[in-house]
Protein backbone atom coordinates (compact mmCIF):
# COMPACT_ATOMS: atom_id res chain seq x y z
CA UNK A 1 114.62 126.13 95.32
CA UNK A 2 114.43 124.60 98.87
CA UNK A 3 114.34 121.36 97.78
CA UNK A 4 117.09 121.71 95.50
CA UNK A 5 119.50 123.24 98.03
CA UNK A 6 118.69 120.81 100.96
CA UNK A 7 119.79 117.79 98.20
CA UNK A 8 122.90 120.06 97.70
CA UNK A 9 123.24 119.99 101.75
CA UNK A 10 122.74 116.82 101.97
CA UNK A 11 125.76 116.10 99.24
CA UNK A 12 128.05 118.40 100.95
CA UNK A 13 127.22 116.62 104.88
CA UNK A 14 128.44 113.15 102.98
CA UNK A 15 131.49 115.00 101.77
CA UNK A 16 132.33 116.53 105.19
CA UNK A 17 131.72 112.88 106.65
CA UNK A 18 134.05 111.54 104.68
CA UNK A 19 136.96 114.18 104.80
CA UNK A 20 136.71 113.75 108.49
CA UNK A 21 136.61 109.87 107.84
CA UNK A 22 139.51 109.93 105.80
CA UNK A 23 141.31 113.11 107.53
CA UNK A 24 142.04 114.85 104.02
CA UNK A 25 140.63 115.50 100.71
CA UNK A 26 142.25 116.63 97.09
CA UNK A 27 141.89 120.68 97.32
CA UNK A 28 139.80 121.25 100.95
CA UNK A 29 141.75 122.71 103.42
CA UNK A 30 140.28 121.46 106.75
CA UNK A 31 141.31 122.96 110.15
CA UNK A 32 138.74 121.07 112.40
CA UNK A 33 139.74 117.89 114.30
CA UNK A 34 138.33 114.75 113.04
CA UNK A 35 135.48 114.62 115.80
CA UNK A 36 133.83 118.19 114.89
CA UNK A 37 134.33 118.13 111.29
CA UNK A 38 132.18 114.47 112.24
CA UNK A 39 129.99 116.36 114.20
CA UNK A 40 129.59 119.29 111.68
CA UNK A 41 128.79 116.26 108.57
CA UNK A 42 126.11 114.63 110.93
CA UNK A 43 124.39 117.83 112.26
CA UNK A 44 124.22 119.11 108.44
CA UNK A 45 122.90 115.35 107.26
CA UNK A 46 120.76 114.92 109.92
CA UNK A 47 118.73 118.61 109.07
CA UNK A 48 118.84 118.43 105.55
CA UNK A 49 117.19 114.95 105.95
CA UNK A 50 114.26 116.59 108.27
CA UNK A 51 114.02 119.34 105.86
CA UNK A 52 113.72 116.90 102.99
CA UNK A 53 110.55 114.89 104.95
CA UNK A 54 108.88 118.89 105.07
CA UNK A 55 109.55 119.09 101.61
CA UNK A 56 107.32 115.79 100.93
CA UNK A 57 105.03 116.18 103.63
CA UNK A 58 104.02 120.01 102.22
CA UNK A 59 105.29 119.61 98.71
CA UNK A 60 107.90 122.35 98.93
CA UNK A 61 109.67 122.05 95.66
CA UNK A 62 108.27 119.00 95.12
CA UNK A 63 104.71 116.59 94.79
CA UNK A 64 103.57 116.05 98.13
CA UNK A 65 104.48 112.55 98.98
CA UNK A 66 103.30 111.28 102.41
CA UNK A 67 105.07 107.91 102.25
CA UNK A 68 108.56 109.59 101.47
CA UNK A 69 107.89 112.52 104.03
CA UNK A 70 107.69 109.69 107.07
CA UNK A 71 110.65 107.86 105.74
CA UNK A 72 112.72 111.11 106.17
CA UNK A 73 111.26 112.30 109.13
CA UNK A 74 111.58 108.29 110.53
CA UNK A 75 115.42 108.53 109.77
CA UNK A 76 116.12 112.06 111.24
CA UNK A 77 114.40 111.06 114.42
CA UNK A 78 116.52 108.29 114.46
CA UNK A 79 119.40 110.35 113.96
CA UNK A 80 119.05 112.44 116.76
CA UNK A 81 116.70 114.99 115.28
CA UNK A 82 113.89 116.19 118.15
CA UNK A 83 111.59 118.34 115.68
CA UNK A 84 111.75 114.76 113.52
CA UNK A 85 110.40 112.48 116.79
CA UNK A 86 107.69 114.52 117.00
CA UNK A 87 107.10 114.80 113.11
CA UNK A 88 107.12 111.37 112.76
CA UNK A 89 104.85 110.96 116.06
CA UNK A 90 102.49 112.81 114.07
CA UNK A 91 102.22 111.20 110.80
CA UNK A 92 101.18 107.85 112.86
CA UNK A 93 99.04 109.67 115.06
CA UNK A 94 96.85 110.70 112.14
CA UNK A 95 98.00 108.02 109.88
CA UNK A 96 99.99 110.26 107.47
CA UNK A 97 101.81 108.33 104.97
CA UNK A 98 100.48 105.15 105.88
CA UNK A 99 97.47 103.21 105.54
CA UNK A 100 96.17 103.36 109.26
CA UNK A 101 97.04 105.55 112.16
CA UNK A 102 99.10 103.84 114.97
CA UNK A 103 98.94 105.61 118.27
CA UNK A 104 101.77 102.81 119.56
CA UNK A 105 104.23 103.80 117.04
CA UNK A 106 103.14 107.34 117.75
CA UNK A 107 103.41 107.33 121.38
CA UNK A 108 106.97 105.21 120.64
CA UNK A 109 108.35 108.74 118.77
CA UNK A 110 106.54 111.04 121.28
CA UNK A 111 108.52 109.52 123.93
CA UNK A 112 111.46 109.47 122.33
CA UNK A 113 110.97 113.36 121.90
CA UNK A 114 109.91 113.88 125.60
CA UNK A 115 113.12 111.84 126.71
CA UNK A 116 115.60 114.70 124.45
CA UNK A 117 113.90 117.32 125.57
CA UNK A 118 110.38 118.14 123.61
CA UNK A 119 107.42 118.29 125.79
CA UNK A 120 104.16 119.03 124.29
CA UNK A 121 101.04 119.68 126.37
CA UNK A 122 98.36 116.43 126.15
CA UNK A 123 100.71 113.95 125.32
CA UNK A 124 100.17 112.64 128.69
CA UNK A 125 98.92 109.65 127.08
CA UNK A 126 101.86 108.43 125.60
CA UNK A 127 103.26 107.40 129.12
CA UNK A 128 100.41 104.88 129.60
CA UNK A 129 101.55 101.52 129.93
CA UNK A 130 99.11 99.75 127.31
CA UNK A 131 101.57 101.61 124.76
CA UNK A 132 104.70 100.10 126.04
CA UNK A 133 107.01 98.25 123.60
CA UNK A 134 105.88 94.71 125.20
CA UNK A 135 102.54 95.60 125.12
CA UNK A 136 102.04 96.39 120.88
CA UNK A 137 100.13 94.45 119.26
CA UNK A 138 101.82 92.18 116.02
């Protein structure tokens, strides 16, 4: 039922983006200025889109699908989502929906989370320079 109502959320978030795009819609009453109601469609998006990676990742409502659980997670964190940096931190840490772990990708989402706010104990590591965006190997 989770599954099915974050898909629903996720529906609704586009509508409220684009009421607040277009300042009106056939039958919604909206009180909001244009900037919340923006706010409000991108806060909803952003979750349900986090919610749908858990969803993959545990097969909540759903097959388990690592590969689709990192693409959600991936797009949350790069939405703004902290819970989703450090999600998709931890799929490449243990190589979870891809075919072999990558601690520079990890420590690149890890970072990301420590710079809005998520600090984990022994991720210490992640600060080294050897993973610095210049420094990855291609």
């Amino acid at each position: 039922m989770a599954f099915k109502y974050l898909r629903i959320a996720a529906s609704n978030s586009a509508l409220v983006d684009q009421i607040a795009a277009t300042g009106q819609a056939t039958g919604i009453k909206v009180s909001a200025s244009n900037k919340s109601r923006k706010g409000l469609a991108k806060g909803e998006l952003v979750l349900s889109i986090y919610e749908l990676g858990n969803c993959f990742r545990y097969g909540w409502g759903t097959e388990k699908d690592p590969e689709s659980a990192l693409k959600y997670f991936e797009t949350a964190a790069r939405l703004g989502d902290i819970d989703a940096m450090s999600d998709t931190a931890w799929c490449y840490m243990n190589g979870f929906g891809i075919k072999k772990k990558n601690k520079y990708m990890a420590a690149k989402y890890y970072r990301m989370a420590e710079k809005a706010g998520k600090v984990e104990v022994g991720n210490s590591w992640v600060w080294k320079e050897k993973y610095d965006d210049d420094k990855q190997k291609k």
